[in-house]
Protein backbone atom coordinates (compact mmCIF):
# COMPACT_ATOMS: atom_id res chain seq x y z
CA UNK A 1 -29.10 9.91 -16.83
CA UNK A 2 -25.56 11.60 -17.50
CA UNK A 3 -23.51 8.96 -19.95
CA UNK A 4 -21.96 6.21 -18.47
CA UNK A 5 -22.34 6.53 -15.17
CA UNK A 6 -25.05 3.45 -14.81
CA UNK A 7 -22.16 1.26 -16.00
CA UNK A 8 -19.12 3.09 -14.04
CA UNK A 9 -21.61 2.84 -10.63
CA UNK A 10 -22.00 -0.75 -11.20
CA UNK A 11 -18.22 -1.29 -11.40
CA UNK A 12 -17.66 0.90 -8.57
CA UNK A 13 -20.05 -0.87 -6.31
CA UNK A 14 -17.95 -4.19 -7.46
CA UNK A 15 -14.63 -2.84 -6.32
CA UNK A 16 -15.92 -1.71 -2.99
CA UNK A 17 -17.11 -4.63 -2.51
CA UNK A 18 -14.08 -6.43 -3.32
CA UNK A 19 -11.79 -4.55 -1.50
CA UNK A 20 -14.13 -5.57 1.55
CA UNK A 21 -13.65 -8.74 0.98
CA UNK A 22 -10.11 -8.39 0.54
CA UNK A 23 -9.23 -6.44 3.49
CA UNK A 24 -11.36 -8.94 5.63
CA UNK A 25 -9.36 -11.55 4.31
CA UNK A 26 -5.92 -10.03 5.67
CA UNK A 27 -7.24 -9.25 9.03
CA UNK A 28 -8.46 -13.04 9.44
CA UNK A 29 -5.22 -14.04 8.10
CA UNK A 30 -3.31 -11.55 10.44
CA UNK A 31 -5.01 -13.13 13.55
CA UNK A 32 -4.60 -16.59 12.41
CA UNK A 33 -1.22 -15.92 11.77
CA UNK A 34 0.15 -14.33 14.82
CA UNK A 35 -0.86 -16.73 16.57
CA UNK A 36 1.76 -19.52 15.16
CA UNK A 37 5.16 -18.70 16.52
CA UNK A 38 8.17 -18.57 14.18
CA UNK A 39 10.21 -21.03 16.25
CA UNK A 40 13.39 -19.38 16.90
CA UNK A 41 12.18 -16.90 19.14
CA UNK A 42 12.82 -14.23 17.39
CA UNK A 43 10.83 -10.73 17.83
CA UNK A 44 9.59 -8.53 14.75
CA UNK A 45 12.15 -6.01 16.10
CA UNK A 46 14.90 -8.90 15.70
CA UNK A 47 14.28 -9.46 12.69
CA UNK A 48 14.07 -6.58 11.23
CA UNK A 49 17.20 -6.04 12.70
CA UNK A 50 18.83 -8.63 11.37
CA UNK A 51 17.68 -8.25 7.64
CA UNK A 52 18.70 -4.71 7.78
CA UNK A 53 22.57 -5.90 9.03
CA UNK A 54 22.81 -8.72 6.55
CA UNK A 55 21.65 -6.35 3.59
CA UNK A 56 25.02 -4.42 5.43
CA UNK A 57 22.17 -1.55 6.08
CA UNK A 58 23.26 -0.06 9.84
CA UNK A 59 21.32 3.90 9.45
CA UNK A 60 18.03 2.59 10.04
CA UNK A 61 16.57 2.93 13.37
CA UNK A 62 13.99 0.38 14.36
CA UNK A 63 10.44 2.26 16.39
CA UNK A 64 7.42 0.75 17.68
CA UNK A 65 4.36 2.73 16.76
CA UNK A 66 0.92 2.55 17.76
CA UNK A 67 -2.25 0.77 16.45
CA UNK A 68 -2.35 -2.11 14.12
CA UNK A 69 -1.42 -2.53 10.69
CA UNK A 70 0.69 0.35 10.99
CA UNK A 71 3.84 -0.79 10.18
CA UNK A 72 6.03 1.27 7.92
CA UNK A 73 9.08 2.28 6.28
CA UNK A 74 9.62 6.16 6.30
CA UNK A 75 12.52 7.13 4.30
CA UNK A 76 12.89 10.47 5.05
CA UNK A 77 14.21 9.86 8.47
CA UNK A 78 14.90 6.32 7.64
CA UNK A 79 13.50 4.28 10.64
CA UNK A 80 10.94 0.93 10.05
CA UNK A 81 7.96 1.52 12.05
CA UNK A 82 6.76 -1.37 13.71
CA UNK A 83 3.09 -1.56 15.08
CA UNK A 84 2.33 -3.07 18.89
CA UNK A 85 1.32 -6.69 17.30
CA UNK A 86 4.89 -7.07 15.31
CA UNK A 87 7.19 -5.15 17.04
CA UNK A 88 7.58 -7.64 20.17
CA UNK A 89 6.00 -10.04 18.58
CA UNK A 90 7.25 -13.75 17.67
CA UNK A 91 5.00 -14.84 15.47
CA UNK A 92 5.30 -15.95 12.03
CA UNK A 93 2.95 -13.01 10.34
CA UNK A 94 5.65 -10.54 12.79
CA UNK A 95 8.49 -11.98 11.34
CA UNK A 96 6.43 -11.41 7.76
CA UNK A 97 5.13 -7.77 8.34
CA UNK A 98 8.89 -6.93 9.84
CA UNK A 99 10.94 -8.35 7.21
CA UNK A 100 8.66 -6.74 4.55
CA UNK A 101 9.26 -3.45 5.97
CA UNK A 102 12.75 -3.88 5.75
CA UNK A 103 12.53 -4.60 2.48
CA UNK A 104 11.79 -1.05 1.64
CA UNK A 105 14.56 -0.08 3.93
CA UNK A 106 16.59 -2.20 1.21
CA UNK A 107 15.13 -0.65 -2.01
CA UNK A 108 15.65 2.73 -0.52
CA UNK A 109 20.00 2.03 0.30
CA UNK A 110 19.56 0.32 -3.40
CA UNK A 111 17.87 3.19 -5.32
CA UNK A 112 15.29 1.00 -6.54
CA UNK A 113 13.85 2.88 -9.61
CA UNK A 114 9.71 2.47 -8.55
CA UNK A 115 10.76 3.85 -4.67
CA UNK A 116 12.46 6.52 -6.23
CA UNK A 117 9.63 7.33 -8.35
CA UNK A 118 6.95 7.17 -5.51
CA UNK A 119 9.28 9.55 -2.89
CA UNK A 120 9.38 11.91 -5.81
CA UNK A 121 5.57 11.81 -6.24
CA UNK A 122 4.81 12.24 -2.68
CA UNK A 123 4.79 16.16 -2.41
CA UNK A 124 2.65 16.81 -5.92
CA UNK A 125 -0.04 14.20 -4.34
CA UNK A 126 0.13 15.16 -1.13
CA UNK A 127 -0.81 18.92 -2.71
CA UNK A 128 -3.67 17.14 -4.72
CA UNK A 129 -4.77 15.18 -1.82
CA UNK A 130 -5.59 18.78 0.05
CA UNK A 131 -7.36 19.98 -2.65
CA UNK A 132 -8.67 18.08 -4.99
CA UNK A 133 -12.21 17.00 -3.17
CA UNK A 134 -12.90 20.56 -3.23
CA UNK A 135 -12.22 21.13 -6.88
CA UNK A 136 -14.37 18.12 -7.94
CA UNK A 137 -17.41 19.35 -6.53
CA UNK A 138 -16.88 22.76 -7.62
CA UNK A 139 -16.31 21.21 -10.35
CA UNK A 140 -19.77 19.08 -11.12
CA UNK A 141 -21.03 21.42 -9.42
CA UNK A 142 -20.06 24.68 -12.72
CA UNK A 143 -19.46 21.61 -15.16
CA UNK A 144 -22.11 23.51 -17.53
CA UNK A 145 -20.62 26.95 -17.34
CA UNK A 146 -17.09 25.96 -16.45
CA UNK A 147 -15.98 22.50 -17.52
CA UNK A 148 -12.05 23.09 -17.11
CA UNK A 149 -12.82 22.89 -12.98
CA UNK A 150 -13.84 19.46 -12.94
CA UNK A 151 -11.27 18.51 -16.05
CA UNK A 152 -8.44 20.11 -13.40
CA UNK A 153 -9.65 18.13 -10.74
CA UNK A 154 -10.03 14.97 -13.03
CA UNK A 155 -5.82 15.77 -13.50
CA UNK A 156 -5.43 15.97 -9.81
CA UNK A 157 -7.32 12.51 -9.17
CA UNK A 158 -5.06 11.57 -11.74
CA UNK A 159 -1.89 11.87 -9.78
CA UNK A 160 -3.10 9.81 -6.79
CA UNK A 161 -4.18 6.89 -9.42
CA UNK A 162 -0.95 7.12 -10.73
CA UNK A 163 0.63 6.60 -6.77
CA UNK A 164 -1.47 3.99 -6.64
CA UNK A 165 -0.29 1.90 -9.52
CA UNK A 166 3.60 2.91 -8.52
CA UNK A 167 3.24 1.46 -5.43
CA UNK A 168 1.79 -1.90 -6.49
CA UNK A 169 5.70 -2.94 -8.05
CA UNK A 170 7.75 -1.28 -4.65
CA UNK A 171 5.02 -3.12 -2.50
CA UNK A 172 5.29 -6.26 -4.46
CA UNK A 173 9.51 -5.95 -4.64
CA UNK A 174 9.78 -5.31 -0.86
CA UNK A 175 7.61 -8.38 -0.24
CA UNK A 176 10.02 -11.26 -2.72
CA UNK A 177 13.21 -9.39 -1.39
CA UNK A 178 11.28 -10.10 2.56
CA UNK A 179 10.38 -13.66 1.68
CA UNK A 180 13.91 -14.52 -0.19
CA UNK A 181 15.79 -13.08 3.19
CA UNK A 182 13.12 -14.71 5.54
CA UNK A 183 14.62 -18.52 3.77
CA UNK A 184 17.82 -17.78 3.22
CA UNK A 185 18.58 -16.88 6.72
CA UNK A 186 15.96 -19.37 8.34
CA UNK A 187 13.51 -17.48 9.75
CA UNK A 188 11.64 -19.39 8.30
CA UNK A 189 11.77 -23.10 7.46
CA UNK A 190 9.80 -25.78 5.72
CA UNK A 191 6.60 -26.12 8.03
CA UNK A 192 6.11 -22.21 8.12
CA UNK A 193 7.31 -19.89 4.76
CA UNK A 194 4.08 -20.67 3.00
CA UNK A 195 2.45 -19.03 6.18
CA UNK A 196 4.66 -15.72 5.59
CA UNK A 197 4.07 -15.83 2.04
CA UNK A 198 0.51 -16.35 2.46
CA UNK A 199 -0.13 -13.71 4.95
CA UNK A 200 1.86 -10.91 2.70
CA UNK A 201 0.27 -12.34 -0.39
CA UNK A 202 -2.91 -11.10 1.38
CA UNK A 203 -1.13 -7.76 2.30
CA UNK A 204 -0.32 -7.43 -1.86
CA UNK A 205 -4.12 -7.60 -2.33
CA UNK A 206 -5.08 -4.74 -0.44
CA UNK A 207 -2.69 -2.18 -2.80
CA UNK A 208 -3.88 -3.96 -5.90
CA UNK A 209 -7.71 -3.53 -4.92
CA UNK A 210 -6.79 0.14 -3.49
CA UNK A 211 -5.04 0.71 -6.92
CA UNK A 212 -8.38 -0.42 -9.22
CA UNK A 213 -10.63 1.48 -6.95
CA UNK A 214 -8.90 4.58 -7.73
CA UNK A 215 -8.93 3.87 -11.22
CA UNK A 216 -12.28 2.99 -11.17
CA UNK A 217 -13.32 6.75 -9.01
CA UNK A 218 -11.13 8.08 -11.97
CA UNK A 219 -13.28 6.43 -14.56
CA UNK A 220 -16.25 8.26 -12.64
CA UNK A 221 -15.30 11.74 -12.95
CA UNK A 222 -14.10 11.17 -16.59
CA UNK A 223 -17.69 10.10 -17.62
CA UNK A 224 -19.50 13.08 -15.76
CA UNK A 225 -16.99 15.33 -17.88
CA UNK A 226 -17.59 13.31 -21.01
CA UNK A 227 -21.30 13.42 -20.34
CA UNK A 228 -21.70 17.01 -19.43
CA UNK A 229 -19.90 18.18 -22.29
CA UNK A 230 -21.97 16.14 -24.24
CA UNK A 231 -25.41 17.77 -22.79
């Protein structure tokens, strides 16, 4: 057996497993959540509207997108991408998912340093995103006749573990600065902010378990290299 990988298949296993769990969690939570209405009637679209015009942010365009779960920020062309279940939507985990997606509209008019970071990232992983499957098994696949393949790709892999951990603060951020707005302007109130906070607690969870399954895929690859050089 190559070195290690007993060990790194056994905490592999346990983070798939885990981020089963996890994402299971957030879809229960998403249905159990958009079914309580916020109370003021407002839609995901209105609110995201409004945090964006108190944060005195008025170049963002608001879009409905298919599917769900889909809800994003894109600041290239700076819109918030609302998905079918939030966008019209006036349910508490709407109101949530919207105002957290403004929230990176905000980091983005604020230069927030880890957004900054990520958008600068985005083309170099993107590049080792196309390519980088490819170069790891070419890589195993030579590791005894050319072990600076797999030691490339294990710097590729490298760059999308990296993403992942630099998006665990801006997801994070965008979620407190979503949750402070959602109060101060009551949104929400008393009987329903736990709710919000609960449901993009659950959100957080996903990143954080996408973040240590990369890691742990990184791990992987290190040990084959370790191990084949070792052979």
């Amino acid at each position: 057996m190559i070195y290690g990988i007993g060990l790194q298949w056994i905490i592999f296993i346990g983070v798939a497993l885990l981020s089963w769990l996890v994402q299971m969690n957030l879809q229960n939570k998403y249905k159990k959540y958009s079914k309580i209405a916020v109370g003021n009637g407002m839609t995901g679209a209105d609110v995201a509207l409004k945090m964006l015009h108190d944060n005195g942010i008025y170049d963002v365009r608001i879009t409905h997108v298919a599917g769900q779960l889909t809800d994003h920020y894109n600041p290239t062309n700076k819109t918030v991408n609302l998905s079918e279940g939030v966008y019209g939507s006036t349910s508490v985990m709407a109101a949530a998912v919207a105002a957290h997606e403004c929230g990176h509209a905000v980091q983005h008019a604020r230069a927030y340093a880890p957004l900054t970071m990520r958008s600068k990232l985005v083309p170099v992983v993107s590049f080792a995103s196309n390519i980088m499957s490819w170069v790891l098994l070419a890589g195993i696949l030579l590791l005894n006749v050319f072990p600076q393949l797999l030691l490339a790709g294990i710097i590729l892999f490298a760059t999308t573990t990296l993403f992942s951990f630099i998006t665990l603060p801006v997801e994070i951020n965008a979620s407190h600065r979503a949750l402070v707005w959602l109060n101060r302007s009551g949104i929400t109130n008393a009987y329903n902010h736990a709710q919000a906070e609960d449901s993009l607690r659950s959100a957080a969870y996903t990143y954080v378990m996408a973040a240590l399954g990369s890691l742990a895929t990184l791990v992987y690859y290190v040990l084959i290299f370790l191990g084949g050089r070792r052979n």
